[in-house]
Protein backbone atom coordinates (compact mmCIF):
# COMPACT_ATOMS: atom_id res chain seq x y z
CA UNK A 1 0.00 0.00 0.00
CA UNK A 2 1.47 3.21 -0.63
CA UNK A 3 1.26 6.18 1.80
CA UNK A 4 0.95 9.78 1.37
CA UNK A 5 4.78 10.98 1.87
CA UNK A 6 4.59 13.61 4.87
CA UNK A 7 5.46 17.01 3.77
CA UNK A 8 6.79 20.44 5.40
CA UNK A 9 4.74 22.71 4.52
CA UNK A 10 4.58 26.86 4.88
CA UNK A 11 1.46 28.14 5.01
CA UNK A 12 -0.14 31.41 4.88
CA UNK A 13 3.77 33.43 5.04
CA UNK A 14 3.26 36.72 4.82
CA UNK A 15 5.52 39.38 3.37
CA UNK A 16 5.71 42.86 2.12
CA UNK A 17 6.29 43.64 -1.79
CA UNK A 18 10.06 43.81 -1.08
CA UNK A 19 10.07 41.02 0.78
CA UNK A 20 10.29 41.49 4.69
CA UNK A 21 8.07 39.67 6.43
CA UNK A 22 9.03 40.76 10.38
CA UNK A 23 10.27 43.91 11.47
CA UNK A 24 13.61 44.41 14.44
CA UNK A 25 13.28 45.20 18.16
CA UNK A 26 10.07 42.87 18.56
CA UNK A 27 8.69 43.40 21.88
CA UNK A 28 5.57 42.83 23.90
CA UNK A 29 3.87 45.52 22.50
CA UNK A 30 5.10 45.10 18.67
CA UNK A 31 5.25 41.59 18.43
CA UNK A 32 6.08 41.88 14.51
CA UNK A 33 8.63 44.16 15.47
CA UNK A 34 8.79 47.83 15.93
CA UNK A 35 8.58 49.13 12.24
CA UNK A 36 6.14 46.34 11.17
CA UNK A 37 2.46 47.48 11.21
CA UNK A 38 0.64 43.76 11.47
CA UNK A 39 -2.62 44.72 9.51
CA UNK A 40 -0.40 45.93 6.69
CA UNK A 41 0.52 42.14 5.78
CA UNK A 42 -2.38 40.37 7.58
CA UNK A 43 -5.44 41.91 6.81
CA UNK A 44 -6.58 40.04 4.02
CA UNK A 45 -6.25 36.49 5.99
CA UNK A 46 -8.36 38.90 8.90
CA UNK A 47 -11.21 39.26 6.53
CA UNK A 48 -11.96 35.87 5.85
CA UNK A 49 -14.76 33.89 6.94
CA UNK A 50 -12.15 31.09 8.41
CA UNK A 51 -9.59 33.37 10.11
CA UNK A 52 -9.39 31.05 13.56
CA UNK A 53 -9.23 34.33 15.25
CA UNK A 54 -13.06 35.80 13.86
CA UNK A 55 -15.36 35.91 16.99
CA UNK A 56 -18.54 37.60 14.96
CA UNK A 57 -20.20 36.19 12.20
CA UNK A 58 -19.32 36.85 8.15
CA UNK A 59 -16.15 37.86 6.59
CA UNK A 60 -14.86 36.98 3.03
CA UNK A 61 -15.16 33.95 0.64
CA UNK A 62 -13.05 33.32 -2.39
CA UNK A 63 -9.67 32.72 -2.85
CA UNK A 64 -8.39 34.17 0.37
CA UNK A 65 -10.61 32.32 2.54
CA UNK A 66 -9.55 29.16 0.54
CA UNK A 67 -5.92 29.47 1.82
CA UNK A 68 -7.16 30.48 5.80
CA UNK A 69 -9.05 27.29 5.67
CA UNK A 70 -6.18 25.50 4.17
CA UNK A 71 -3.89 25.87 6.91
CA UNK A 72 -4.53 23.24 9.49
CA UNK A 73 -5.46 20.62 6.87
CA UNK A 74 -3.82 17.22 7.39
CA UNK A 75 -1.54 19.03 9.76
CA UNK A 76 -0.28 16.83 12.23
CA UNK A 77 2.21 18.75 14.27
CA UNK A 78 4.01 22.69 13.99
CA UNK A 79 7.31 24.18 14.43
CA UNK A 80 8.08 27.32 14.94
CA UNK A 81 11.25 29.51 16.33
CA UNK A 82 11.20 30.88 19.62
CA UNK A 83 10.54 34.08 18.62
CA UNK A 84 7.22 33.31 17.11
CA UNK A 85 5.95 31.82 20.80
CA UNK A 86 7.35 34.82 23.00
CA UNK A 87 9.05 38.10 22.59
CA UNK A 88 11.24 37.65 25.48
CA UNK A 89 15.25 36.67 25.38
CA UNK A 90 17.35 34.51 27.75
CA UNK A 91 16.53 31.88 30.22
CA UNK A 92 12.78 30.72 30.81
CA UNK A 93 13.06 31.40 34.39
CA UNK A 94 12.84 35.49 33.89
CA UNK A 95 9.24 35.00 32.28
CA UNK A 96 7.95 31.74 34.30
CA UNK A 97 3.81 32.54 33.42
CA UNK A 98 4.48 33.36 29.70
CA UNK A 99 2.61 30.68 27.78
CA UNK A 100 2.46 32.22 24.23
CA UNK A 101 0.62 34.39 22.29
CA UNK A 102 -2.24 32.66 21.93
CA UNK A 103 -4.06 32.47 25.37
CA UNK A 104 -6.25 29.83 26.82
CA UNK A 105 -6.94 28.00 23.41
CA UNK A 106 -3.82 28.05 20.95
CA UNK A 107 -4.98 27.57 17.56
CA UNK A 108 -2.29 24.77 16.98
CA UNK A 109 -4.62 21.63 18.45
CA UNK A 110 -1.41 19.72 17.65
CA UNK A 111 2.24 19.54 18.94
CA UNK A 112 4.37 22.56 18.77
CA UNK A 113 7.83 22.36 18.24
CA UNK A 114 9.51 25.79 19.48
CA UNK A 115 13.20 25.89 18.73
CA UNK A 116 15.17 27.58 21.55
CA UNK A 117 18.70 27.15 22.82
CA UNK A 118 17.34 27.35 26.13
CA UNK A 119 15.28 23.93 26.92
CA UNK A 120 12.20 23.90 29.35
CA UNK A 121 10.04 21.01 30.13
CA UNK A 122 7.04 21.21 27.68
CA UNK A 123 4.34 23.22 28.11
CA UNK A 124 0.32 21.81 27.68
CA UNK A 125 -2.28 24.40 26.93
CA UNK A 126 -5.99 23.48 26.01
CA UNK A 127 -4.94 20.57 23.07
CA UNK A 128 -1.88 22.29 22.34
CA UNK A 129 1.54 21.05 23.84
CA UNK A 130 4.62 22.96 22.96
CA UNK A 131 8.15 21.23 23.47
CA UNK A 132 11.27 23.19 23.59
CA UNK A 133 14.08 21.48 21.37
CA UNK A 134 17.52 22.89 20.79
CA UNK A 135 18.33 21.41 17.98
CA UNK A 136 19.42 21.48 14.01
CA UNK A 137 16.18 21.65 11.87
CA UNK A 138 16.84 18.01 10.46
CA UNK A 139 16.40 16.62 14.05
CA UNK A 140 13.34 18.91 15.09
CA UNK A 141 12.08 18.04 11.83
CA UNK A 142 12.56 14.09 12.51
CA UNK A 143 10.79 14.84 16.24
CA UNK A 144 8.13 16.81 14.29
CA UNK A 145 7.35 13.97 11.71
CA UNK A 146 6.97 11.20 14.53
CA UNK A 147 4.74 13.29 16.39
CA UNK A 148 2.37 14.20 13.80
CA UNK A 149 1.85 10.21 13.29
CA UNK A 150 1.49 10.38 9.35
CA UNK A 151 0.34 13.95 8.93
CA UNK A 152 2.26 16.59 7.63
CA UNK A 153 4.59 19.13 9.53
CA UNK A 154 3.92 22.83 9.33
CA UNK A 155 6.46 25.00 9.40
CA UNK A 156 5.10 28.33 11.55
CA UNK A 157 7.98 31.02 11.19
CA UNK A 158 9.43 33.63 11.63
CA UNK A 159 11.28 34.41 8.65
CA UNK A 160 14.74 33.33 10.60
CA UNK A 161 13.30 29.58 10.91
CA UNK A 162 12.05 29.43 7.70
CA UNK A 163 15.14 30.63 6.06
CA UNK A 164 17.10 27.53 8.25
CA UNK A 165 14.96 25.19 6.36
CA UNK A 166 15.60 26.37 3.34
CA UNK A 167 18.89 26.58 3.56
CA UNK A 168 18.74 23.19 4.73
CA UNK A 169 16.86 22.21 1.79
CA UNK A 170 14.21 20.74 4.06
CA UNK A 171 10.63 22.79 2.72
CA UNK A 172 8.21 20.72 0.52
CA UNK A 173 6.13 23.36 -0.06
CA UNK A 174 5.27 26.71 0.57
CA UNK A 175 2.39 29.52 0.17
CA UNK A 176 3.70 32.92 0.31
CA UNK A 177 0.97 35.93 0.66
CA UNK A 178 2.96 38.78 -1.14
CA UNK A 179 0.99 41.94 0.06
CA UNK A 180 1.20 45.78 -1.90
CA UNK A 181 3.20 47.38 0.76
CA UNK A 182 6.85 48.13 1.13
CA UNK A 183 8.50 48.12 4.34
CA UNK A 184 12.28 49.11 3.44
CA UNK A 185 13.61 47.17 6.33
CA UNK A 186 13.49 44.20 8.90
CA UNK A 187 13.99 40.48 8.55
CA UNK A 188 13.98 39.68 4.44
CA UNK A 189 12.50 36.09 3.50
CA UNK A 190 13.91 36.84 0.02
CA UNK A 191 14.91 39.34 -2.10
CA UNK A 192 12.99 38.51 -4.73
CA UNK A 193 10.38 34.99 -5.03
CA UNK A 194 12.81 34.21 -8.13
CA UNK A 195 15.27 33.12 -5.70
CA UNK A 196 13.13 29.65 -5.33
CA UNK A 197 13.18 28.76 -8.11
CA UNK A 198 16.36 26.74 -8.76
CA UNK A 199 15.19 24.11 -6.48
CA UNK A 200 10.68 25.13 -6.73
CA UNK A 201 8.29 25.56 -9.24
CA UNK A 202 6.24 28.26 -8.83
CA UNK A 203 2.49 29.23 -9.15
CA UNK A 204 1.57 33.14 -9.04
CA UNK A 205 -2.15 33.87 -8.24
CA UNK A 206 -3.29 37.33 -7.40
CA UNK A 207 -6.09 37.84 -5.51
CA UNK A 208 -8.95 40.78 -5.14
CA UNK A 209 -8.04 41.50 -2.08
CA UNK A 210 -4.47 42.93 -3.35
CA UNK A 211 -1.93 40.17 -2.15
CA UNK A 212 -0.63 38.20 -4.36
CA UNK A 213 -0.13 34.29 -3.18
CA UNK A 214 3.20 32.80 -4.77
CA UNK A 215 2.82 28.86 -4.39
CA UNK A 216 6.14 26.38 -4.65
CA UNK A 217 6.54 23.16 -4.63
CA UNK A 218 9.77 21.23 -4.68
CA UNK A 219 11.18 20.15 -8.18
């Protein structure tokens, strides 16, 4: 019998038109970083009908709304770098309550991989149990893989992670959400999507909305 091969898979990356998708100095209160205005790169995924975050009824169908709801399908487990679960630096035991971003009910409902050089015991909140791995992204990815027990492994962000699996030539696939802003500075994913493309085909789809979503999968 043959089985579906598990992929890593970026989903729903989202980047200004020069390619930045996270600005410096993140901190509590600019958790994209300092020069990084969030609703200029996330408001279209906001607008949707199946943004996980919508507490009132409506928002958008279409294209956009097909790649929110694509994002936890056949997803089995999620890693992500530490900067992506908290904005704070050093050992655990300065911020001992932090628990993420996300509150009482992550929108993960899988294992989270956070990659840290500073291990903790992992952390369970709602379904969601985070483990804190300092490792190269061939082993977290091996962890990732076992855990999601035949699914496939997203791959969260930031832009530094991502860019480690890349360069480790570890990505499957990815969906890029290329949005009609320029930032000028911060952490680059690329600096252009042609960059991809020795080692991706790519599929450009623009949307109404105004972002563009770049789709590559591995040659």
């Amino acid at each position: 019998m043959t089985t579906h091969p598990q992929l890593l898979r970026v989903h729903n990356f989202m980047v200004s038109r020069d390619g930045f998708g996270a600005g410096e100095d993140q901190s509590l209160e600019h958790p994209f970083g300092s020069a990084i205005d969030p609703s200029a790169l996330f408001s279209w995924a906001g607008a949707t009908a199946s943004w996980p975050g919508r507490t009132e009824p409506g928002g958008s169908r279409g294209l956009d709304d097909c790649f929110t709801r694509d994002w936890g399908r056949d997803i089995g487990a999620e890693i992500m770098g530490r900067n992506k679960f908290t904005p704070y630096r050093g050992p655990w035991e300065d911020h001992p309550d932090w628990q993420g971003w996300w509150g009482d009910e992550p929108p993960f409902h899988t294992p989270v991989f956070v990659m840290t050089h500073h291990p903790r015991p992992s952390l369970t909140v709602s379904d969601t149990t985070f483990h804190f791995i300092d490792a190269d992204p061939a082993t977290v990815l091996a962890r990732a893989r076992e855990a999601a027990q035949g699914k496939d492994v997203r791959l969260g962000g930031g832009v530094t992670t991502v860019r480690e699996f890349l360069d480790a030539d570890l990505v499957d696939t990815l969906h890029v959400a290329v949005s009609p802003v320029e930032l000028g500075s911060g952490l680059r994913l690329w600096e252009s999507p042609d960059d991809l493309l020795d080692r991706f085909h790519r599929d450009v789809v623009p949307s109404p909305s105004g972002v563009t979503h770049h789709l590559f999968w591995r040659r």
